[in-house]
N, C-alpha and C. Protein backbone atom coordinates (compact mmCIF):
# COMPACT_ATOMS: atom_id res chain seq x y z
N UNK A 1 68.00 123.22 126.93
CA UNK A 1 67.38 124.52 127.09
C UNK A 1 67.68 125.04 128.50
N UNK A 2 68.35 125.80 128.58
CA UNK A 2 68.39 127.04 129.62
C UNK A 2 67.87 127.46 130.23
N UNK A 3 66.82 127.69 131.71
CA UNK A 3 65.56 128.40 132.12
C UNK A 3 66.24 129.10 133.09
N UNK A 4 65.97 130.62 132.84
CA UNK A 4 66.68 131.90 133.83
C UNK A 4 65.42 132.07 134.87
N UNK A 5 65.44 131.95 136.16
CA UNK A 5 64.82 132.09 137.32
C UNK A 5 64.48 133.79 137.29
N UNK A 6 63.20 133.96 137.26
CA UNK A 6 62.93 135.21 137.01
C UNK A 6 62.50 135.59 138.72
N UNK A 7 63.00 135.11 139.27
CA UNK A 7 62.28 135.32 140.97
C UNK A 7 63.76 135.91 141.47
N UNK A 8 63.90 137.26 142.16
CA UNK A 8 65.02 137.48 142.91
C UNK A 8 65.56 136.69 144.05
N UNK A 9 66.55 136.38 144.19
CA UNK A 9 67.17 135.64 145.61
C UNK A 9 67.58 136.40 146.25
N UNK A 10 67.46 136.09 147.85
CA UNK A 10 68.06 137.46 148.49
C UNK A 10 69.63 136.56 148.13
N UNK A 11 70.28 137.65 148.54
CA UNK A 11 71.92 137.86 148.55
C UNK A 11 71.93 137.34 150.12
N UNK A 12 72.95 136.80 150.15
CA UNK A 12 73.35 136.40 151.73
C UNK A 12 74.15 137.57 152.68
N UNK A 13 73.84 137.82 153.68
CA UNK A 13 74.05 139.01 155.05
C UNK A 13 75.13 139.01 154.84
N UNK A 14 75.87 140.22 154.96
CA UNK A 14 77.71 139.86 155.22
C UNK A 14 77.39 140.57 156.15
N UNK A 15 78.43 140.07 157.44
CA UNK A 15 77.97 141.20 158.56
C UNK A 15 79.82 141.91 158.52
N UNK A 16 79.25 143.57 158.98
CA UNK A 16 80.22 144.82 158.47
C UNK A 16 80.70 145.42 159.81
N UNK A 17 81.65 145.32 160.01
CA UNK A 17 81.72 146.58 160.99
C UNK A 17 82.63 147.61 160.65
N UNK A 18 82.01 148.42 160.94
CA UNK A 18 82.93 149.79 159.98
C UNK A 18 84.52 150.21 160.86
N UNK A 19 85.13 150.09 159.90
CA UNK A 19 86.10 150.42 160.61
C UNK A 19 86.81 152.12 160.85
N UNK A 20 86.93 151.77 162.15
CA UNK A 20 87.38 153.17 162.86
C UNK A 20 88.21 153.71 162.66
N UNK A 21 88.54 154.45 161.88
CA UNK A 21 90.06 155.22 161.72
C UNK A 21 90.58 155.72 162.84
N UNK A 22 89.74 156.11 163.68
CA UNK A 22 90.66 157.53 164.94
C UNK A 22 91.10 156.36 165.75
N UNK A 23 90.61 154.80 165.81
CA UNK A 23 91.37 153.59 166.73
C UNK A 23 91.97 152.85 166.58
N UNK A 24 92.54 153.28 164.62
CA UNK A 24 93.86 152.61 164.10
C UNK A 24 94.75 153.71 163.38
N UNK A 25 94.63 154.65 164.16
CA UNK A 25 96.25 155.11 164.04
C UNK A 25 97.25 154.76 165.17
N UNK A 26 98.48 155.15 164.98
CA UNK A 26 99.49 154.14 165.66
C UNK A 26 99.37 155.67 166.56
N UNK A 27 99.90 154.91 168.04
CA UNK A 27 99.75 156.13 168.99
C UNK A 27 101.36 156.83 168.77
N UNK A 28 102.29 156.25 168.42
CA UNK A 28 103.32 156.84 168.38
C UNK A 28 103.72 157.87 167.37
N UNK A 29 103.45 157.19 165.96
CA UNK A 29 103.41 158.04 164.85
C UNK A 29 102.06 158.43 164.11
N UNK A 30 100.90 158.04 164.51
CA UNK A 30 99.46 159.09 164.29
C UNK A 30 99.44 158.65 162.60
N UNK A 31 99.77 157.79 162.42
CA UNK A 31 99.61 157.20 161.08
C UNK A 31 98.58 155.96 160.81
N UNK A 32 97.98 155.66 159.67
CA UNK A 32 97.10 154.65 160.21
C UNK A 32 97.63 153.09 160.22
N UNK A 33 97.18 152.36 161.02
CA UNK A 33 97.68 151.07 161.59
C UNK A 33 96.59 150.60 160.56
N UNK A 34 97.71 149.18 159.93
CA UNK A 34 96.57 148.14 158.65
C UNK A 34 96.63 146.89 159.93
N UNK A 35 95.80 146.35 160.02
CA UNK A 35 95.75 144.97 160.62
C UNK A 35 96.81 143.73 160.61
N UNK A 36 97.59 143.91 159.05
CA UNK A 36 98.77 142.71 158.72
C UNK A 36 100.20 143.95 160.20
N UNK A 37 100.05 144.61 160.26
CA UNK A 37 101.35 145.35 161.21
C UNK A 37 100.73 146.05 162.12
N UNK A 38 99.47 145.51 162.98
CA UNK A 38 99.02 145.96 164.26
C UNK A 38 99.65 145.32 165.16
N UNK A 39 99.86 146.14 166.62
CA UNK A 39 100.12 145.48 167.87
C UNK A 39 99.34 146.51 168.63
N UNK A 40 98.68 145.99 169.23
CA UNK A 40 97.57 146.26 170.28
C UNK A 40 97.70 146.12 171.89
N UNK A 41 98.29 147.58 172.40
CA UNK A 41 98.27 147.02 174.07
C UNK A 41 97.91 148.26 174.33
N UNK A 42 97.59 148.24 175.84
CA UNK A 42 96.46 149.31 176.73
C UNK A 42 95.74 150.35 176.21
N UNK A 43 95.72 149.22 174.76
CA UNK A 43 93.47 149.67 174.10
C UNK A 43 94.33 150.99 173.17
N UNK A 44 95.78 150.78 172.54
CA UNK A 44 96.48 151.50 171.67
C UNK A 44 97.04 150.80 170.56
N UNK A 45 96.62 151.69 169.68
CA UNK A 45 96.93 150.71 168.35
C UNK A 45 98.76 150.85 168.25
N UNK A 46 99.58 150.40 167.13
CA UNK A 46 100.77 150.93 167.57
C UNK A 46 101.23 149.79 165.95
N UNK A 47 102.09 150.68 164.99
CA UNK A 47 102.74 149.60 164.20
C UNK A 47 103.64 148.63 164.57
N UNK A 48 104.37 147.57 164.00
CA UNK A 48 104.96 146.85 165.03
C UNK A 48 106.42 147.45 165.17
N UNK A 49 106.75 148.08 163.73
CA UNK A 49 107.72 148.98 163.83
C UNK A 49 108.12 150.12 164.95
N UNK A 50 107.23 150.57 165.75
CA UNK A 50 106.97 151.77 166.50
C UNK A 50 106.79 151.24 167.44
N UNK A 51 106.72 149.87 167.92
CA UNK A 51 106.46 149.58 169.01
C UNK A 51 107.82 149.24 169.62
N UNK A 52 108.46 150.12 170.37
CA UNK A 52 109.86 150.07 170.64
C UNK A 52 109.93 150.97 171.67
N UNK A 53 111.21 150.64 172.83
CA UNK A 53 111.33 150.88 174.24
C UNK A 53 111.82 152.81 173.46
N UNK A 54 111.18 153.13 174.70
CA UNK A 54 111.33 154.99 174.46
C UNK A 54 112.97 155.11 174.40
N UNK A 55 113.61 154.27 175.38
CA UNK A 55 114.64 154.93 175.97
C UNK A 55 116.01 154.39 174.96
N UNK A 56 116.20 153.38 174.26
CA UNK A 56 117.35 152.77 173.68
C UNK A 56 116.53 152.32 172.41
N UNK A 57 115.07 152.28 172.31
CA UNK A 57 114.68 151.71 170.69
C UNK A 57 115.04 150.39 170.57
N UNK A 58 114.46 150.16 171.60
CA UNK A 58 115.04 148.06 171.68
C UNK A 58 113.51 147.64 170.93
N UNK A 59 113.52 146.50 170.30
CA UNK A 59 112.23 145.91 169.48
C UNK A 59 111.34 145.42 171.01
N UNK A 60 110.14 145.41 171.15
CA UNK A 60 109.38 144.92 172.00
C UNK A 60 108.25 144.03 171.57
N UNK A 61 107.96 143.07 172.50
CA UNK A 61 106.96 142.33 172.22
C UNK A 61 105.45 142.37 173.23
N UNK A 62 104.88 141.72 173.19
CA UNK A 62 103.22 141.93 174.03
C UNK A 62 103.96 141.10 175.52
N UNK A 63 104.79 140.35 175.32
CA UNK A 63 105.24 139.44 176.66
C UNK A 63 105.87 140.39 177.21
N UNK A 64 106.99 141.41 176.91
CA UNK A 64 107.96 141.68 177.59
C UNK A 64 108.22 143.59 177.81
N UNK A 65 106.98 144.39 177.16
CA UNK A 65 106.99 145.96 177.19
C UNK A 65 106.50 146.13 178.54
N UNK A 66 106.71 147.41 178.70
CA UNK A 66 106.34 148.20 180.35
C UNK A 66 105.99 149.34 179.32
N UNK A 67 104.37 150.20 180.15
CA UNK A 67 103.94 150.71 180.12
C UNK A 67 104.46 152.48 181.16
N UNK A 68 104.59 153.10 181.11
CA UNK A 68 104.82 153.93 181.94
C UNK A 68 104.95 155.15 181.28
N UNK A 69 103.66 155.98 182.35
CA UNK A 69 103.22 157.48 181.92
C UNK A 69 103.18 157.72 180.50
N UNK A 70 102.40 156.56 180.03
CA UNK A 70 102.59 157.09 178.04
C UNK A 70 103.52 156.79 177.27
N UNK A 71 104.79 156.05 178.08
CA UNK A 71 106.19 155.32 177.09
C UNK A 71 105.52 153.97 177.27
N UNK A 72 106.63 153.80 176.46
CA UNK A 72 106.78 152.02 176.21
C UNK A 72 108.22 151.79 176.55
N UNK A 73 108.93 150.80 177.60
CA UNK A 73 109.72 150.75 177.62
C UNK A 73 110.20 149.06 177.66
N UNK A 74 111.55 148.94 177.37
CA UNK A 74 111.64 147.16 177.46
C UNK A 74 111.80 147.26 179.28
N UNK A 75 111.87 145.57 179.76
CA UNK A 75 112.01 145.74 181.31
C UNK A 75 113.65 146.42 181.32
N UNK A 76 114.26 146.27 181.05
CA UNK A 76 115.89 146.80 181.03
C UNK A 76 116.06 148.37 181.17
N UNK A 77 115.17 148.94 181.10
CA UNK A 77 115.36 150.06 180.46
C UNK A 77 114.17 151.20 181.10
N UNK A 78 112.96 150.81 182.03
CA UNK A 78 111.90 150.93 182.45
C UNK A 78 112.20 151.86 183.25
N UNK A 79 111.72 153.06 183.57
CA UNK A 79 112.28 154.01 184.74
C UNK A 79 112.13 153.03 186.33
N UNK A 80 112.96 153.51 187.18
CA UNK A 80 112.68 153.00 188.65
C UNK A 80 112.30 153.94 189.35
N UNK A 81 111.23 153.45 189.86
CA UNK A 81 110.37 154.66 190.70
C UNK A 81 111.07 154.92 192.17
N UNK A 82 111.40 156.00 192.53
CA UNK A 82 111.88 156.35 193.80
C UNK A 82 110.89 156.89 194.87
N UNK A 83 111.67 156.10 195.98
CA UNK A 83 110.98 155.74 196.84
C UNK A 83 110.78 157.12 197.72
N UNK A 84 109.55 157.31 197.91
CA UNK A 84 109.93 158.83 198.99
C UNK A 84 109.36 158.35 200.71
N UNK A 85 110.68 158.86 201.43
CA UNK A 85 110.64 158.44 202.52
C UNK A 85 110.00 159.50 203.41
């Protein structure tokens, strides 16, 4: 014989955090970034596809990109800042 528990159980907590759309689109192409093809540097989401030097479209990684004025560049390729005398 079978006896069905007529007493509710709570359900167990899942804890949620909602996710942000406007802090996973990719900054380059404004499309939304899924978590399996995020790369994440200076607090910018970015696909991994898109994450590529401004100047020649070389592939970049989290070890080896330069940041500058809003590009991404590889070190090869990075503007050189001139010096004013």
């Amino acid at each position: 014989m079978i006896m069905l528990s007529l007493i509710a159980k709570p359900k167990p907590k899942t804890i949620y955090t909602p996710y942000n759309m406007e802090s996973n689109k990719c900054h380059i192409c404004s499309k939304t970034v899924y978590y399996s093809e995020k790369i994440e540097a200076n607090n910018r989401a970015y696909h991994k596809l898109c994450f590529k030097c401004q100047d020649q479209g070389c592939r970049l990684t989290l070890a080896n990109f330069h940041y500058h004025h809003g590009n991404l560049f590889c070190p090869k390729h990075v503007p050189k800042l001139k010096a004013i005398l």
